[in-house]
N, C-alpha and C. Protein backbone atom coordinates (compact mmCIF):
# COMPACT_ATOMS: atom_id res chain seq x y z
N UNK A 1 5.07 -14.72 -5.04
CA UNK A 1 4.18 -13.58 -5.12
C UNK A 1 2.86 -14.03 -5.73
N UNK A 2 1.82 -13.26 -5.30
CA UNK A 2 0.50 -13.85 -5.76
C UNK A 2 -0.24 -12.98 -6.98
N UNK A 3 -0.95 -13.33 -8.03
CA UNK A 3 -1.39 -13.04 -8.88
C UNK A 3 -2.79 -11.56 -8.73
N UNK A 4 -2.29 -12.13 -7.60
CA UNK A 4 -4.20 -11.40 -7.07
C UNK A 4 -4.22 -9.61 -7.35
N UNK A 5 -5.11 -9.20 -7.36
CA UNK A 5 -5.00 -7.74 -7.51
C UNK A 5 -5.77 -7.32 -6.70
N UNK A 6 -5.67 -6.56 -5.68
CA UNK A 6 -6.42 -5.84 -4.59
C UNK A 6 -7.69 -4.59 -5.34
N UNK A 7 -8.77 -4.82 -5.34
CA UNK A 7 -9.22 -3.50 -5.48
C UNK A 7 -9.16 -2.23 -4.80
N UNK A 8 -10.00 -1.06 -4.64
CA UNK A 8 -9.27 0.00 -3.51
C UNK A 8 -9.04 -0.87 -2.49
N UNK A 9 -8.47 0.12 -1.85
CA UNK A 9 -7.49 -1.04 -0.77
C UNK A 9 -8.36 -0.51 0.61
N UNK A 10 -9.93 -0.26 1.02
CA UNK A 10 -10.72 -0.08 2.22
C UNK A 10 -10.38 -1.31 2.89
N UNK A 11 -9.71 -0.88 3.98
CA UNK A 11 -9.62 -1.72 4.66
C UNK A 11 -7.97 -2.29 4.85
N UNK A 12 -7.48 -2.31 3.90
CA UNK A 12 -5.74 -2.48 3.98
C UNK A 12 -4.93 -1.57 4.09
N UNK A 13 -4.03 -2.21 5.33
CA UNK A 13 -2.34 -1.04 5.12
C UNK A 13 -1.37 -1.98 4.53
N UNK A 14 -0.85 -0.63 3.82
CA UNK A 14 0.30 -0.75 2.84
C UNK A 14 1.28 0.18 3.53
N UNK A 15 2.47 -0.64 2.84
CA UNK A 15 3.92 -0.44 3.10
C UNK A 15 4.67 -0.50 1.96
N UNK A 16 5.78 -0.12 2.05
CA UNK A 16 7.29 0.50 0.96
C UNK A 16 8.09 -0.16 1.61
N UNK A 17 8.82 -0.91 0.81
CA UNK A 17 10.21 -1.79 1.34
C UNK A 17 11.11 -1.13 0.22
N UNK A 18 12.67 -0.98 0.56
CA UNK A 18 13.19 -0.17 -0.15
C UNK A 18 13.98 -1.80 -0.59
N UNK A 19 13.71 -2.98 0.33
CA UNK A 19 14.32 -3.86 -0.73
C UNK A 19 13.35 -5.36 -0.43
N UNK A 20 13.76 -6.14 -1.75
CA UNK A 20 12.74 -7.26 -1.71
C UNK A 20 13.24 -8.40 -0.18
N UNK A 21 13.81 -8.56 -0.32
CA UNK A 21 14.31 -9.71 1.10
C UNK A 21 13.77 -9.17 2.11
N UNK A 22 13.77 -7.68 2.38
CA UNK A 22 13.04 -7.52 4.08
C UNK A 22 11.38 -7.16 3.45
N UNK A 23 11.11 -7.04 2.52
CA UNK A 23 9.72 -7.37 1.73
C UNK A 23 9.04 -8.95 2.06
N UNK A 24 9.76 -9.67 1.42
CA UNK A 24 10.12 -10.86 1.63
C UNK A 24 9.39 -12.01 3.51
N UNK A 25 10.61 -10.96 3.85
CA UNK A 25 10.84 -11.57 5.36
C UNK A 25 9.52 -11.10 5.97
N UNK A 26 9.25 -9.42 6.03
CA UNK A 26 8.18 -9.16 6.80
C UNK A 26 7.03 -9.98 5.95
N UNK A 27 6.42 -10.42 4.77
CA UNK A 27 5.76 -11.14 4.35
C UNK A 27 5.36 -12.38 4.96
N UNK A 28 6.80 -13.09 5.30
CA UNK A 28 6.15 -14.51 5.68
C UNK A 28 6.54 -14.38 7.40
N UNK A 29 6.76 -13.47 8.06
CA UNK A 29 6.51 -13.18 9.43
C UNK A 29 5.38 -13.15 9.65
N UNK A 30 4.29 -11.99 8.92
CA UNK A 30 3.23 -12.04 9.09
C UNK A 30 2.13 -13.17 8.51
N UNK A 31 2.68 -13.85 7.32
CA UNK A 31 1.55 -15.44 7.47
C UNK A 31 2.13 -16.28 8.86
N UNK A 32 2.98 -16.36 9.21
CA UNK A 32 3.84 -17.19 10.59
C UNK A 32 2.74 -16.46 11.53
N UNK A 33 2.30 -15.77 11.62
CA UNK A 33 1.73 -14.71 12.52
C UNK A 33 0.02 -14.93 12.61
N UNK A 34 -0.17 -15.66 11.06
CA UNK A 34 -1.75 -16.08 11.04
C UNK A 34 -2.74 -15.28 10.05
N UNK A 35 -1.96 -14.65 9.29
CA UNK A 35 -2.70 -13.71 8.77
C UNK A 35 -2.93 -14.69 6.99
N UNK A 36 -3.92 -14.62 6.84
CA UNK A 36 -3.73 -15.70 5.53
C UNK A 36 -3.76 -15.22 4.25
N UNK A 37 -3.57 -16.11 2.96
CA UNK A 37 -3.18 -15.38 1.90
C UNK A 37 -4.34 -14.86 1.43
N UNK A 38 -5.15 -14.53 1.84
CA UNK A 38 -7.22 -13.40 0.93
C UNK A 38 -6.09 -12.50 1.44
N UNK A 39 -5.61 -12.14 2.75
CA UNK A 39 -5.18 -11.15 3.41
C UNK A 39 -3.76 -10.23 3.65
N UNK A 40 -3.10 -11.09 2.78
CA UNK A 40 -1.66 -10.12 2.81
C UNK A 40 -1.36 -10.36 1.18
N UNK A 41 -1.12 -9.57 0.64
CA UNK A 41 -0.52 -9.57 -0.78
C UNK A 41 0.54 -8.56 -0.97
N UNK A 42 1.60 -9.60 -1.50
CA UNK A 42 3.22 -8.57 -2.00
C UNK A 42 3.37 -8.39 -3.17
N UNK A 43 3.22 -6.94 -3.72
CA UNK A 43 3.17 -6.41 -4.73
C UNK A 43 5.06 -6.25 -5.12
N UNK A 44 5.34 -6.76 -6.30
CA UNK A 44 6.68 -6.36 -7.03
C UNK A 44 6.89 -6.83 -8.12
N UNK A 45 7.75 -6.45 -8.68
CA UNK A 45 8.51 -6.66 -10.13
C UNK A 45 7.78 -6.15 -11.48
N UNK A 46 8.04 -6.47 -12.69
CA UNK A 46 7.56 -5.69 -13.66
C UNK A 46 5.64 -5.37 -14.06
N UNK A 47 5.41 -6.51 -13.49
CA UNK A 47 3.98 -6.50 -13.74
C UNK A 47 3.24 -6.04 -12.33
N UNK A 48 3.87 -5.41 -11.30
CA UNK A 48 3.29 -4.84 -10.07
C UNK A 48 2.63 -3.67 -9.87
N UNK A 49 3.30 -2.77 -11.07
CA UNK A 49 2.80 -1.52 -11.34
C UNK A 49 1.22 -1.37 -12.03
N UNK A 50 1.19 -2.86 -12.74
CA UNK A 50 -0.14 -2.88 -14.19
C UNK A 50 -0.95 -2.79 -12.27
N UNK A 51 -0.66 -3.94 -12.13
CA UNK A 51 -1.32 -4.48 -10.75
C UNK A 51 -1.69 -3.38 -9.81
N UNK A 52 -1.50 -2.22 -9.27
CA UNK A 52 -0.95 -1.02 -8.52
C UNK A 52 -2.11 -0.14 -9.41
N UNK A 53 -1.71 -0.04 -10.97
CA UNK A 53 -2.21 1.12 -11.47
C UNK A 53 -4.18 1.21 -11.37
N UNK A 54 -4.69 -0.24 -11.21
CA UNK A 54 -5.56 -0.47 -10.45
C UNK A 54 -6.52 0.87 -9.86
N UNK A 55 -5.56 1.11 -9.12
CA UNK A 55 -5.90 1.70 -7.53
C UNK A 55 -5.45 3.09 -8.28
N UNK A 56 -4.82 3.39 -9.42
CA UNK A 56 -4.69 5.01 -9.83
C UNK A 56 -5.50 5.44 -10.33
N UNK A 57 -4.79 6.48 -11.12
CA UNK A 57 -5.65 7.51 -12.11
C UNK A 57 -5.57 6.44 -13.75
N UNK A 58 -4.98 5.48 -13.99
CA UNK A 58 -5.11 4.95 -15.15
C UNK A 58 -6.27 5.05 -16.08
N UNK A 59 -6.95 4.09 -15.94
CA UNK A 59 -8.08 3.88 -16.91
C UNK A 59 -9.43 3.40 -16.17
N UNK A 60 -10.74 2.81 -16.86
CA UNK A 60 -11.52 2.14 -16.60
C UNK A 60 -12.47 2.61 -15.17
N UNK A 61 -12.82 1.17 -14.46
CA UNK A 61 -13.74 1.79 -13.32
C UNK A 61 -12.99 2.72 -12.23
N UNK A 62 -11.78 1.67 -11.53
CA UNK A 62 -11.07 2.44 -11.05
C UNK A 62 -10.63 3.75 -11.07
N UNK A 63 -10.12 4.18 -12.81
CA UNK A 63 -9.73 5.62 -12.69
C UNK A 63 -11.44 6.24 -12.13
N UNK A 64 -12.47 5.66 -12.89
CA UNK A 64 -14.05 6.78 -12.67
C UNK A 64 -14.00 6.49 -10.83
N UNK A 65 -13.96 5.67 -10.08
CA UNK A 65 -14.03 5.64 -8.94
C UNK A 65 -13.24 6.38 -8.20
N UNK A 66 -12.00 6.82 -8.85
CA UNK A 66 -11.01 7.73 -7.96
C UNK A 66 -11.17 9.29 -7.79
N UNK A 67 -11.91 9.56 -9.32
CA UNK A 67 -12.63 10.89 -9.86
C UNK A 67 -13.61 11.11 -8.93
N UNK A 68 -14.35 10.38 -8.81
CA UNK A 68 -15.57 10.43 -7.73
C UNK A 68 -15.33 10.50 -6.41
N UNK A 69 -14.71 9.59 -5.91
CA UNK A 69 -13.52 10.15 -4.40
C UNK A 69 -13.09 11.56 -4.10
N UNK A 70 -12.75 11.84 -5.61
CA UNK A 70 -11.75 12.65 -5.06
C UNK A 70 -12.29 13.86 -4.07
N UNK A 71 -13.73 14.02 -4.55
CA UNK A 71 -14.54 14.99 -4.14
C UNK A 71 -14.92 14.84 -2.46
N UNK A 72 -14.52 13.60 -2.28
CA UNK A 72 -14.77 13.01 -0.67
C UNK A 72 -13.89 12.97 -0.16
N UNK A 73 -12.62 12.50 -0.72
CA UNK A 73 -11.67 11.65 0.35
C UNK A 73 -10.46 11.68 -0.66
N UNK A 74 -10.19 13.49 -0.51
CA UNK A 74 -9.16 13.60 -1.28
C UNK A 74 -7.44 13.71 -0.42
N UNK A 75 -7.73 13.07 0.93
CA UNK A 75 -6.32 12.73 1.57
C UNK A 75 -5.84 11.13 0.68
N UNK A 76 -6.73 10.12 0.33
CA UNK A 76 -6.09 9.15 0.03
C UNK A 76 -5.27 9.28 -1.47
N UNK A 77 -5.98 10.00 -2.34
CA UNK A 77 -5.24 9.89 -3.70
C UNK A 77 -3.85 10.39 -3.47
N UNK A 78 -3.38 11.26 -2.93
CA UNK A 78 -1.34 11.38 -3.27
C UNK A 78 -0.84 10.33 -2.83
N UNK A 79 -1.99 9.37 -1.69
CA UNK A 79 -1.15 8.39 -1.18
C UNK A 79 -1.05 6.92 -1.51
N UNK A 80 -2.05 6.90 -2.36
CA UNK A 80 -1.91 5.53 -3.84
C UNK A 80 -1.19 6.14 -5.03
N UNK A 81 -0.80 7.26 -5.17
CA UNK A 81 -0.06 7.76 -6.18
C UNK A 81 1.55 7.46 -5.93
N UNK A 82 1.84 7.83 -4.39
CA UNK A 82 3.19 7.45 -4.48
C UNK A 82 3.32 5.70 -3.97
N UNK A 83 2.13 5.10 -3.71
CA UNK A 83 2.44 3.81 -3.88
C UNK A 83 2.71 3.19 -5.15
N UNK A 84 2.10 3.75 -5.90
CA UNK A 84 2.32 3.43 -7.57
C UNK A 84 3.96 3.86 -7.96
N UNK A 85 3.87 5.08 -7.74
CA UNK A 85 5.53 5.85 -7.67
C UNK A 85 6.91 4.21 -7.23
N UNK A 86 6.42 4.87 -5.74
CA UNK A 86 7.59 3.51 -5.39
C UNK A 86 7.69 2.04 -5.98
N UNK A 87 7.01 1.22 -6.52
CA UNK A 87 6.45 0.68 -7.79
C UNK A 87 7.18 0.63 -8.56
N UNK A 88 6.82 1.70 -9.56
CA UNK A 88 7.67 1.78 -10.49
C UNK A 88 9.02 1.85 -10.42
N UNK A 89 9.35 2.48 -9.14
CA UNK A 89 10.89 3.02 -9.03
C UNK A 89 11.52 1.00 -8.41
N UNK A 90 10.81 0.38 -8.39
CA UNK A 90 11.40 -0.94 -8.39
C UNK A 90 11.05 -0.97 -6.69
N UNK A 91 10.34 -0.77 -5.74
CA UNK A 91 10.12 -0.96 -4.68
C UNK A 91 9.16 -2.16 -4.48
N UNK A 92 9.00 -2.08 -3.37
CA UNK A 92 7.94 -3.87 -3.16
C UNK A 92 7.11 -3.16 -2.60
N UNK A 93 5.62 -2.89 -2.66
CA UNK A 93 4.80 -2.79 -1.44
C UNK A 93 3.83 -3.58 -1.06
N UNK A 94 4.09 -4.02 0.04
CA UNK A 94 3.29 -5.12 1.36
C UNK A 94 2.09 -4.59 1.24
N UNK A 95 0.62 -5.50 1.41
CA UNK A 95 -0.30 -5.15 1.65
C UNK A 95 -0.98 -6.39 2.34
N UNK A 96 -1.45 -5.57 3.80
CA UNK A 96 -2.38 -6.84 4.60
C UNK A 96 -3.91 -6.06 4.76
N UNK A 97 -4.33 -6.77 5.26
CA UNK A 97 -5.93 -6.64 5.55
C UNK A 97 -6.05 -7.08 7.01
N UNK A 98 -6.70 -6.26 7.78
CA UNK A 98 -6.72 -7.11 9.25
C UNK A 98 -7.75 -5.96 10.17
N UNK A 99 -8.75 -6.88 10.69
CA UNK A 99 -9.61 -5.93 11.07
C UNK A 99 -9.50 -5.54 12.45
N UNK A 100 -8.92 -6.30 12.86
CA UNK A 100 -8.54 -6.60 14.57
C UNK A 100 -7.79 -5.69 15.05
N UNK A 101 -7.82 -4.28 15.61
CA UNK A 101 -6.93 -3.37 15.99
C UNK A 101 -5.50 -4.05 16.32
N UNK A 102 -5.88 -4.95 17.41
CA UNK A 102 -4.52 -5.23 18.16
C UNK A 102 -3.36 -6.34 16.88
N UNK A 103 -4.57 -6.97 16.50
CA UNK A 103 -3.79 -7.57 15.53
C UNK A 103 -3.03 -6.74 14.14
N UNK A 104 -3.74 -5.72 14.33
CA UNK A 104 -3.20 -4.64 12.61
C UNK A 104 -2.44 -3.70 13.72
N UNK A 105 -2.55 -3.78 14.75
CA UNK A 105 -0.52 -3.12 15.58
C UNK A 105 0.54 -3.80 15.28
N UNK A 106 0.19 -5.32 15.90
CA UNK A 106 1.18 -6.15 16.11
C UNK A 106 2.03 -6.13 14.31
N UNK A 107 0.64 -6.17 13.70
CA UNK A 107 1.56 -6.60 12.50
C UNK A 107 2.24 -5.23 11.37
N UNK A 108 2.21 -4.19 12.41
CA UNK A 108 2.86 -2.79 11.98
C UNK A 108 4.08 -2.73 12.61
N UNK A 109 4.14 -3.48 13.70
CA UNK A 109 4.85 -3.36 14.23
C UNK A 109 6.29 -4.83 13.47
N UNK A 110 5.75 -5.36 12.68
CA UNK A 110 6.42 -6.64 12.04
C UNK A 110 6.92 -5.70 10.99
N UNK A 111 6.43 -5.01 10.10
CA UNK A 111 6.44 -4.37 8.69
C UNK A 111 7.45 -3.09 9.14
N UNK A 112 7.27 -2.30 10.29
CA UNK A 112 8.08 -1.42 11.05
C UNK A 112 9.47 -2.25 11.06
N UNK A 113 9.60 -3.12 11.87
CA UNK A 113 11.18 -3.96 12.47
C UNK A 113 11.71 -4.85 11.12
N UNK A 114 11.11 -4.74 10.04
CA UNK A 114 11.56 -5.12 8.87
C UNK A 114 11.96 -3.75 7.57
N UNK A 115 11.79 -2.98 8.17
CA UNK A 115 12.20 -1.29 7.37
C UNK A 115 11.25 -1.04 6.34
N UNK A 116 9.64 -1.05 7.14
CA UNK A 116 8.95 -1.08 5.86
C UNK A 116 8.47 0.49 6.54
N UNK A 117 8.18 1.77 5.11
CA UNK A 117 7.76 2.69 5.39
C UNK A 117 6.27 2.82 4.65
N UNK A 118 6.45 4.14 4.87
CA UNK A 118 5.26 4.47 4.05
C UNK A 118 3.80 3.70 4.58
N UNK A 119 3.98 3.72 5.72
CA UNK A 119 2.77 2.69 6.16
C UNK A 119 1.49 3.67 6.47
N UNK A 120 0.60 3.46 5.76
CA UNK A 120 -1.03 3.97 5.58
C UNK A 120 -2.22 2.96 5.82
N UNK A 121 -2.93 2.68 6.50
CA UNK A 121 -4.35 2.24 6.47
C UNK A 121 -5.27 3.08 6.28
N UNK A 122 -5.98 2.02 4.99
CA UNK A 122 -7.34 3.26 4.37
C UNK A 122 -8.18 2.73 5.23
N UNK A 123 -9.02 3.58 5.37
CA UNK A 123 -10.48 3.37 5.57
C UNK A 123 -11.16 4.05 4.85
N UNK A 124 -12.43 3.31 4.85
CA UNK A 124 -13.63 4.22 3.96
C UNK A 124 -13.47 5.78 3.79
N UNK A 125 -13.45 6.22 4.40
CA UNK A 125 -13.42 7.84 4.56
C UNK A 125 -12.08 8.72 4.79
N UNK A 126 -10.66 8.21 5.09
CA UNK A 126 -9.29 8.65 5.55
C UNK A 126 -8.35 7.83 5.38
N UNK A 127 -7.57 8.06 5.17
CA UNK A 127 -6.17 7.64 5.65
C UNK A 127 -5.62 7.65 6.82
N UNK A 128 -5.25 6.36 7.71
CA UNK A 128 -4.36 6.77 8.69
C UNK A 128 -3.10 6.67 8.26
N UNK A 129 -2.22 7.39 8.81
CA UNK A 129 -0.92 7.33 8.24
C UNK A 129 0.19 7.05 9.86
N UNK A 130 0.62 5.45 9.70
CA UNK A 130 1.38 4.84 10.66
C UNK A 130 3.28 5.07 10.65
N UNK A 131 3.38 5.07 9.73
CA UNK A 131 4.71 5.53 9.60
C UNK A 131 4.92 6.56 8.03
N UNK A 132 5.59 7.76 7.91
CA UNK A 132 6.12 8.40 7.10
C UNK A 132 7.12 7.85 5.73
N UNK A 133 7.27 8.47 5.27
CA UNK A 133 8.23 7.75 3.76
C UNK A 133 9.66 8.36 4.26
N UNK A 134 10.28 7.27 4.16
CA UNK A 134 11.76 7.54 4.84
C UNK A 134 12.85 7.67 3.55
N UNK A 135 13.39 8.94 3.32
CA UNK A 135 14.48 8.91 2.45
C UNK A 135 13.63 10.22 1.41
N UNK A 136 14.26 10.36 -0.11
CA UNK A 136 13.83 10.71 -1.10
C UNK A 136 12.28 10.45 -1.26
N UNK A 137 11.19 11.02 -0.99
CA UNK A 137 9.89 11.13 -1.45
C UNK A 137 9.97 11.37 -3.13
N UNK A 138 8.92 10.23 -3.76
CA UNK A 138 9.04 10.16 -5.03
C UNK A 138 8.34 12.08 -5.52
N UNK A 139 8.60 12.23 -6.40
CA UNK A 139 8.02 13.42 -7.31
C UNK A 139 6.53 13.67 -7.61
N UNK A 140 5.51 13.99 -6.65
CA UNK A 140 4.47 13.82 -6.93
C UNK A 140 3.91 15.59 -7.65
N UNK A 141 2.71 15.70 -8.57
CA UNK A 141 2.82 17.08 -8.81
C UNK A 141 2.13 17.79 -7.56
N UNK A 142 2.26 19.47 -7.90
CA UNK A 142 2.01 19.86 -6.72
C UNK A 142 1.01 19.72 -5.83
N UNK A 143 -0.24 19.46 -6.74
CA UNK A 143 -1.75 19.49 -6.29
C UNK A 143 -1.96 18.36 -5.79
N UNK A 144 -0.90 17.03 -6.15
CA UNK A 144 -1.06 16.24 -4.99
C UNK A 144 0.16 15.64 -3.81
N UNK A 145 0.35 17.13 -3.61
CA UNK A 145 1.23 17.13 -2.39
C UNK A 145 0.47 17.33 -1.20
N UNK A 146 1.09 16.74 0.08
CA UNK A 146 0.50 17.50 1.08
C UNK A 146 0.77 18.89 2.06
C-alpha cells in the first residue's frame, strides 16, 4: 500500500471492497492493465481513515474547502462521507485516476468483476455514480442522505 494521500479526488473513481484480497487483486489487475502508481492508490488499514479524513469534514484546508463546495456541489459530500464510513468500518477503498473514457470503463469494469462497489467518479462539478453500495449502507445523518 502506498503512503500517498489523494487530495479531493477531481478526477478519480473510487470503490468499496468488502474484502482486502479482491481489493488487492483488482489493484494489481489494473497496474497489469497500465495504469501507474501517481494513478491508482489503495486505501486500508488503521491509518486509511487519517488518510480518507483528508477529503472530509475533519479539520484544516480540506474541511474549509468542503464548506465552500458544499454550496456548489453538494451531491459529492454524502459520497466522501460514506467513503470515510466504509473506512472505518475496516473496508479497502480503490482509487484510480484515468482520463481516457474507454480506459476509466475498462477499468470499472476490472473493480466491478472483482466485487468492488460503491463506484463514483468525481468531477469538478458532480458525481457520477457507476455502481451503487451493495449490502448494509453505512449510517449517514439525514441531511446527508440522498
Amino acid at each position: 500500500m502506498t503512503g500517498r494521500l489523494i487530495g479531493y479526488p477531481t478526477g478519480w473513481t473510487l470503490a468499496v471492497f468488502d474484502d482486502a484480497d479482491a481489493a488487492e487483486a483488482a489493484k494489481s489487475e489494473l497496474e497489469e492493465s497500465g495504469i501507474g502508481p501517481d494513478d491508482l492508490i489503495l486505501l486500508a488499514g488503521p491509518e486509511a481513515t487519517d488518510r480518507m479524513s483528508r477529503l472530509g469534514t475533519s479539520s484544516g484546508l480540506g474541511a474549509r474547502m468542503r464548506r465552500a463546495m458544499q454550496f456548489m456541489t453538494m451531491d459529492q459530500l454524502p459520497d466522501l462521507r460514506v467513503y470515510e464510513l466504509a473506512l472505518e468500518g475496516g473496508r479497502p477503498v480503490l482509487g484510480a485516476r484515468i482520463g481516457d473514457i474507454d480506459k476509466r470503463r475498462a477499468a470499472t469494469e476490472v473493480i466491478r468483476r472483482h466485487r468492488g462497489h460503491f463506484v463514483n467518479r468525481f468531477g469538478a462539478w458532480a458525481t457520477e455514480e457507476i455502481a451503487p453500495w451493495r449490502g448494509e449502507m453505512p449510517d449517514l445523518p439525514q441531511y446527508m442522505r440522498r
